[in-house]
N, C-alpha and C. Protein backbone atom coordinates (compact mmCIF):
# COMPACT_ATOMS: atom_id res chain seq x y z
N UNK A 1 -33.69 38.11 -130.77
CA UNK A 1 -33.71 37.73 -129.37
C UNK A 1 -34.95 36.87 -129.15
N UNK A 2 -35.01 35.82 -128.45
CA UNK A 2 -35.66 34.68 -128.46
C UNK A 2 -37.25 35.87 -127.01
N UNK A 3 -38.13 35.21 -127.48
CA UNK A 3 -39.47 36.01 -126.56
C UNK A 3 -39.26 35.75 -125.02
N UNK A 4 -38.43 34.24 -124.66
CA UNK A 4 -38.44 33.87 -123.36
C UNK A 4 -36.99 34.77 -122.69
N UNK A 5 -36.22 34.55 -124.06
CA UNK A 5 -35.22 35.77 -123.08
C UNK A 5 -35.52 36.98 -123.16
N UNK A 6 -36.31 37.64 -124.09
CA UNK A 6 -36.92 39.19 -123.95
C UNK A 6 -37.31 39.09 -122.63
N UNK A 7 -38.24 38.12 -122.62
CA UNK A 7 -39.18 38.41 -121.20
C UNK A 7 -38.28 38.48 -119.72
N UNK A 8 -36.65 37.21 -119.96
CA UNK A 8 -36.35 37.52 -119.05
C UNK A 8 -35.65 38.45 -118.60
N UNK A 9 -34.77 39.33 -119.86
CA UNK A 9 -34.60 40.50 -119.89
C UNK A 9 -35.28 41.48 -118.73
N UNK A 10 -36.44 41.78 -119.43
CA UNK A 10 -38.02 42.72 -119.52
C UNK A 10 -37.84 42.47 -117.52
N UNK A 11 -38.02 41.27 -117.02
CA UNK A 11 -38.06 41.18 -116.09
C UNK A 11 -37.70 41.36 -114.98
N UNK A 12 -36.31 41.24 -115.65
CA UNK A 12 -34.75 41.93 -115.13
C UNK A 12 -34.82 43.48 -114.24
N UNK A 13 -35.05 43.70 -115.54
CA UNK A 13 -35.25 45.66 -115.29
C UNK A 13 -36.69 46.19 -114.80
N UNK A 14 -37.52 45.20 -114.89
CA UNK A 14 -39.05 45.79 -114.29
C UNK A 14 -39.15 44.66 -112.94
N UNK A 15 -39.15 43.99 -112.56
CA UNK A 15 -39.22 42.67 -111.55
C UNK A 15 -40.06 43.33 -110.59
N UNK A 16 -40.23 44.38 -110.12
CA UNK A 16 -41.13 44.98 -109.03
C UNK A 16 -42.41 44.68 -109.41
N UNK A 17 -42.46 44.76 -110.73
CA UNK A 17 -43.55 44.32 -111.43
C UNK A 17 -44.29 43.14 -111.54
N UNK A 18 -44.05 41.93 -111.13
CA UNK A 18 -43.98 41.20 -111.26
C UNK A 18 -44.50 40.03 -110.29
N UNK A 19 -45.48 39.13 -110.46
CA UNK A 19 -45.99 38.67 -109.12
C UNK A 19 -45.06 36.85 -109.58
N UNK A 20 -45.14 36.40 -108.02
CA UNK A 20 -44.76 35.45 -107.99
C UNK A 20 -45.23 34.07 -109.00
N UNK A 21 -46.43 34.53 -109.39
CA UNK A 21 -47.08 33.65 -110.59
C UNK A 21 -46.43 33.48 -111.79
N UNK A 22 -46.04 35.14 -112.15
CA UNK A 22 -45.41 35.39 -113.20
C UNK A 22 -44.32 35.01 -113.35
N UNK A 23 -43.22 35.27 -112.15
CA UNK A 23 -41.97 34.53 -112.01
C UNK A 23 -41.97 33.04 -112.50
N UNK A 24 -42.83 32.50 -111.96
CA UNK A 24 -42.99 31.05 -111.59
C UNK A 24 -43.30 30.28 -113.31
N UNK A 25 -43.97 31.15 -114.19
CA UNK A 25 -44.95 31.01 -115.49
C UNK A 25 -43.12 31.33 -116.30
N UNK A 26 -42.44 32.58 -116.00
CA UNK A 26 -41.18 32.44 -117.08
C UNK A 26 -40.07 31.41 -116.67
N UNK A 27 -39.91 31.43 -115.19
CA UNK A 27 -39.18 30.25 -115.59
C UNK A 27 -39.63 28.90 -116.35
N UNK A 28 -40.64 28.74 -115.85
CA UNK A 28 -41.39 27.73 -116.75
C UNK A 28 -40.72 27.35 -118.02
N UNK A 29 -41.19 28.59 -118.35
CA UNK A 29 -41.11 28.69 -120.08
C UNK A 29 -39.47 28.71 -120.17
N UNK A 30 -38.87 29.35 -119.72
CA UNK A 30 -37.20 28.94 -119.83
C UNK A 30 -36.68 27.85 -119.76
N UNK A 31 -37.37 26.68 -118.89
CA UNK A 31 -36.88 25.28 -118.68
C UNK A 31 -37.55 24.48 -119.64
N UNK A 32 -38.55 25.05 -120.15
CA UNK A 32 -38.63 24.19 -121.27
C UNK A 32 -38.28 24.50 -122.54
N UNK A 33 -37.72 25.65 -122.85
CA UNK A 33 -36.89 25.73 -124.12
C UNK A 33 -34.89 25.44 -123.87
N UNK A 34 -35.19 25.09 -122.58
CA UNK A 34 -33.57 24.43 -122.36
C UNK A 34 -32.96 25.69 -122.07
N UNK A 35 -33.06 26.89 -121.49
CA UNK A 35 -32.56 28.24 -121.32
C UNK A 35 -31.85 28.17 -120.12
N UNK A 36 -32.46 27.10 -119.04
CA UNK A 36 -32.35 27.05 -117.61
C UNK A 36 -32.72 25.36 -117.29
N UNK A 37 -31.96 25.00 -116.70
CA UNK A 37 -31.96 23.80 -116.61
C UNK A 37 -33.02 23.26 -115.45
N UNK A 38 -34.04 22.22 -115.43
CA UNK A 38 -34.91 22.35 -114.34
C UNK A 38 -34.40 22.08 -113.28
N UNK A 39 -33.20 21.26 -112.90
CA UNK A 39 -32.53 21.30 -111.17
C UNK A 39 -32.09 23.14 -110.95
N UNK A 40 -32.02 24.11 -111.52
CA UNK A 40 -31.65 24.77 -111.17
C UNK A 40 -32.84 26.25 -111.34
N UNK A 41 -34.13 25.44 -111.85
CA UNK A 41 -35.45 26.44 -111.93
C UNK A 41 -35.50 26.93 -110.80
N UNK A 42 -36.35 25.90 -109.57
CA UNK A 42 -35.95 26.81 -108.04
C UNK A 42 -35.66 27.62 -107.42
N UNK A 43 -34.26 27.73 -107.98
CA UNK A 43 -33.07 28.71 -107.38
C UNK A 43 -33.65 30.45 -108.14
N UNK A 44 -33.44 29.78 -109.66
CA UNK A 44 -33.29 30.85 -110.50
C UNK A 44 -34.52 31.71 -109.75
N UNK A 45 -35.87 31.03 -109.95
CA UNK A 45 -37.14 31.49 -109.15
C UNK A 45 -36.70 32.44 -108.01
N UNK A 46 -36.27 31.58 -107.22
CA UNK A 46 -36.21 32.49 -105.81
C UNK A 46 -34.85 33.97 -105.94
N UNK A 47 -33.94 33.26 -106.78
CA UNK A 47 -33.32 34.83 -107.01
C UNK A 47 -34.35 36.14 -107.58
N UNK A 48 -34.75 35.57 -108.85
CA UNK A 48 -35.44 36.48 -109.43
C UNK A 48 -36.48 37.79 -108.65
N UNK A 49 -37.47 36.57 -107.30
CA UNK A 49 -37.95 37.24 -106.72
C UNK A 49 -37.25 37.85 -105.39
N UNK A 50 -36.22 37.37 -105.29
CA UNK A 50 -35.25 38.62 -104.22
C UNK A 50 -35.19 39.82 -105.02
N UNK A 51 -34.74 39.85 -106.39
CA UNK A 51 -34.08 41.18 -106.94
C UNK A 51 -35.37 41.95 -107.13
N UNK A 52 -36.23 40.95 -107.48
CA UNK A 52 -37.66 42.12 -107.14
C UNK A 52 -37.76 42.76 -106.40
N UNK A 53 -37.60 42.01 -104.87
CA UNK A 53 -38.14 42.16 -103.46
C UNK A 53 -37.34 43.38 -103.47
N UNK A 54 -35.62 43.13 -103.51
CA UNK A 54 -34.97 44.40 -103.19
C UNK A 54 -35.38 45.62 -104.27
N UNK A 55 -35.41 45.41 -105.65
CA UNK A 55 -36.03 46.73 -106.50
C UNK A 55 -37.16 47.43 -105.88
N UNK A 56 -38.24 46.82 -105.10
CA UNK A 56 -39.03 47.49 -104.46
C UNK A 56 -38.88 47.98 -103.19
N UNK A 57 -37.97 47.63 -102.70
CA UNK A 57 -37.25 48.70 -101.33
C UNK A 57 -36.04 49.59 -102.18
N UNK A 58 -35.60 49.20 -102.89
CA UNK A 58 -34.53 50.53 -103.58
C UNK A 58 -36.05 51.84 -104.22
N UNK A 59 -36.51 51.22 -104.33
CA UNK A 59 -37.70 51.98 -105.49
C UNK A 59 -38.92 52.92 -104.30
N UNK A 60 -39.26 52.34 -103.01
CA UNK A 60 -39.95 52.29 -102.13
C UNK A 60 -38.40 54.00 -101.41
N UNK A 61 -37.57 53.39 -100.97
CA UNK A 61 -36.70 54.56 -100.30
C UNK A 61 -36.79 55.79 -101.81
N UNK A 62 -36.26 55.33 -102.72
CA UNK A 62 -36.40 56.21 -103.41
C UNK A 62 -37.45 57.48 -103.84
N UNK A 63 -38.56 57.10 -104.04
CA UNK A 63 -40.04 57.66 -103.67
C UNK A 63 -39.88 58.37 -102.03
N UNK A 64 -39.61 57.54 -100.88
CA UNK A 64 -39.80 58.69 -99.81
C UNK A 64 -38.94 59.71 -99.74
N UNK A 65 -37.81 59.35 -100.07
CA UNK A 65 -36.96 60.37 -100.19
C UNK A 65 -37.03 61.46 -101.49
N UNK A 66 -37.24 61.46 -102.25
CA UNK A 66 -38.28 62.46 -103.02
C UNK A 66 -39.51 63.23 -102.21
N UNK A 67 -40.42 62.76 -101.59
CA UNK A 67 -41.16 63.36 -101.08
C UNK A 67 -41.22 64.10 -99.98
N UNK A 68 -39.74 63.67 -99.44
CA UNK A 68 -39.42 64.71 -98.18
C UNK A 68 -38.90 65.62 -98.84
N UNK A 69 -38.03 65.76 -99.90
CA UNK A 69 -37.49 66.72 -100.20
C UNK A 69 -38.85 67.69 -100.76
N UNK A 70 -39.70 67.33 -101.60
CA UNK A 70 -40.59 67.99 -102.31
C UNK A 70 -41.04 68.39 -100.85
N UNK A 71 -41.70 68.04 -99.39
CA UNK A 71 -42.53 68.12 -98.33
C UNK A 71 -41.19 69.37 -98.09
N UNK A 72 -39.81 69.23 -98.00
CA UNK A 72 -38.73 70.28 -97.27
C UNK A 72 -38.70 71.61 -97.97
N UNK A 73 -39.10 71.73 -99.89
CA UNK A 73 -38.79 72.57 -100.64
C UNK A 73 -40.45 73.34 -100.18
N UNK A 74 -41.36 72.95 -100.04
CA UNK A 74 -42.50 74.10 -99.87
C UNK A 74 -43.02 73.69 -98.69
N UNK A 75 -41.90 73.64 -97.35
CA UNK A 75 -41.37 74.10 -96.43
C UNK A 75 -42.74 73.54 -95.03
N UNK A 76 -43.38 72.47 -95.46
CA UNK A 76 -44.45 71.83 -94.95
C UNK A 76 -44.35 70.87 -93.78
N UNK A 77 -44.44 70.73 -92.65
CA UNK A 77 -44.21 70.27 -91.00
C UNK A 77 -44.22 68.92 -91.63
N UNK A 78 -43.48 68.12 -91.09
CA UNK A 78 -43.64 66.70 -90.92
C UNK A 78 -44.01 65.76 -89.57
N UNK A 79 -44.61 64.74 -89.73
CA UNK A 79 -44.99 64.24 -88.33
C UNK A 79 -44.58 64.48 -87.36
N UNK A 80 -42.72 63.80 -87.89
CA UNK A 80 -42.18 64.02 -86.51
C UNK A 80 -41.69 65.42 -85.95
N UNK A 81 -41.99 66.70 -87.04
CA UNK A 81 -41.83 67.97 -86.46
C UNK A 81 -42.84 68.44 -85.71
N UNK A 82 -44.20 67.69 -85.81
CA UNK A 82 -45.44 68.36 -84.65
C UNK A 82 -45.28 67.86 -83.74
N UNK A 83 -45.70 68.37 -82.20
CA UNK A 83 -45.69 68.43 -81.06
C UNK A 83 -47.55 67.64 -80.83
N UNK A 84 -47.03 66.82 -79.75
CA UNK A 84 -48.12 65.84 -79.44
C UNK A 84 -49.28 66.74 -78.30
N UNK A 85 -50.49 65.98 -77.81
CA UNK A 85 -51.05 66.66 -76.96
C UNK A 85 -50.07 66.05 -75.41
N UNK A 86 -49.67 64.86 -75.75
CA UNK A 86 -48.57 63.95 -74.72
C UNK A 86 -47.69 64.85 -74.35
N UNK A 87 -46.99 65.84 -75.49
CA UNK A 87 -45.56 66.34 -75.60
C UNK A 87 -46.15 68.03 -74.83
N UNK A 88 -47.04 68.22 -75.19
CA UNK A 88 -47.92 69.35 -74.55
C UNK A 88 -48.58 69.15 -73.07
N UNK A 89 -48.89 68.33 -72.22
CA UNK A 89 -48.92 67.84 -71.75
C UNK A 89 -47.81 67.69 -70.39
N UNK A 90 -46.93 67.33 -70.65
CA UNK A 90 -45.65 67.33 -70.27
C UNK A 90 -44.91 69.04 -70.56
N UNK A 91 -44.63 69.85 -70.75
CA UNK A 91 -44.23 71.08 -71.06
C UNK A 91 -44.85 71.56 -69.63
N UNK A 92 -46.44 71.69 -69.69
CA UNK A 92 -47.37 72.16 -68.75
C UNK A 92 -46.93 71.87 -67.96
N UNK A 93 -46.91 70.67 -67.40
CA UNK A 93 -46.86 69.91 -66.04
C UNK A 93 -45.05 70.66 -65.86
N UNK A 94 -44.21 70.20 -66.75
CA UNK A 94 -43.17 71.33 -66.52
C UNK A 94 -43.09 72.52 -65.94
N UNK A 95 -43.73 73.69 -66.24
CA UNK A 95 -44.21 74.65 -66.09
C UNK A 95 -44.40 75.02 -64.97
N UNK A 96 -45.49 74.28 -64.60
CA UNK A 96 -46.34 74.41 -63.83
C UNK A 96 -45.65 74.21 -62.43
N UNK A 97 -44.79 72.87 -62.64
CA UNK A 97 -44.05 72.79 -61.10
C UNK A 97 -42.83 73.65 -61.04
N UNK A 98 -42.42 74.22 -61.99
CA UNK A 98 -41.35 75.35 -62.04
C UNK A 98 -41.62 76.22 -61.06
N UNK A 99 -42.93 76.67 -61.37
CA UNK A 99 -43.44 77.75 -60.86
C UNK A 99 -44.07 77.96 -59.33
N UNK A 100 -44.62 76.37 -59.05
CA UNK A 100 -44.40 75.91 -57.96
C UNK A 100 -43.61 76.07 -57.18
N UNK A 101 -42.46 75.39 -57.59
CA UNK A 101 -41.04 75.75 -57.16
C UNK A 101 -40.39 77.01 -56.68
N UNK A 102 -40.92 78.18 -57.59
CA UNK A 102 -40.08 79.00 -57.85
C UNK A 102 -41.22 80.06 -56.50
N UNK A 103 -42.39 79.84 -56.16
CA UNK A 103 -43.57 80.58 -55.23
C UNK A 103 -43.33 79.72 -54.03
N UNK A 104 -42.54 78.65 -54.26
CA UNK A 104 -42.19 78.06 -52.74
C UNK A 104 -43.45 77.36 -52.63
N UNK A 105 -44.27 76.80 -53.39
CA UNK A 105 -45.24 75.96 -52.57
C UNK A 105 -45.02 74.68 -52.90
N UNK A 106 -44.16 74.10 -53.54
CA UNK A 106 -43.52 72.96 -54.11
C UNK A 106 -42.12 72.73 -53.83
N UNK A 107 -41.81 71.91 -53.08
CA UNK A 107 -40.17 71.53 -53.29
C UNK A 107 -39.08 70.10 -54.13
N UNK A 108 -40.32 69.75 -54.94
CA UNK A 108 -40.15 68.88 -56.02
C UNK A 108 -38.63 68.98 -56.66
């Protein structure tokens, strides 16, 4: 297997890895061993770094969703399960005019 198609292989399956330099440095090297034709370097470029872009949101969900589960299995609050001082706040003031309400000194 020729090193420029290893690499583009290699690249294939790791691309998250990969900075736009690097992209930019293998096609290179592909258009000049005739692998990829240079009217169509460009393109190839900008695909390459989509499938990155998306491997790192497939790879990015993947990781959070692991960590909620690991955060769900030893049973640990998450942001949006705590209660704010805002959300506390509001309860009170709830409360409070209930009770108002309910002693007749409020007709809210």
């Amino acid at each position: 297997m020729s090193n420029s198609f290893e690499k583009s292989i290699n690249l294939g399956l790791g691309l998250l890895m990969y900075s736009r330099e690097k992209v930019e440095e293998l096609v290179e090297e592909l258009v000049s061993r005739g692998e990829v034709a240079r009217k169509d370097a460009r393109q190839f470029a900008v695909e390459l770094m989509q499938k990155g872009e998306e491997q790192r949101e497939e790879l990015k969900k993947l990781i959070q969703s692991e960590v909620i589960k690991a955060l769900d299995h030893v049973n640990v609050a998450r942001k949006e399960d705590l209660v704010t001082k805002d959300d506390i706040r509001e309860i009170v003031k709830e409360q409070v005019r209930l009770v108002l309400r309910e002693q007749g000194i409020s007709k809210e």
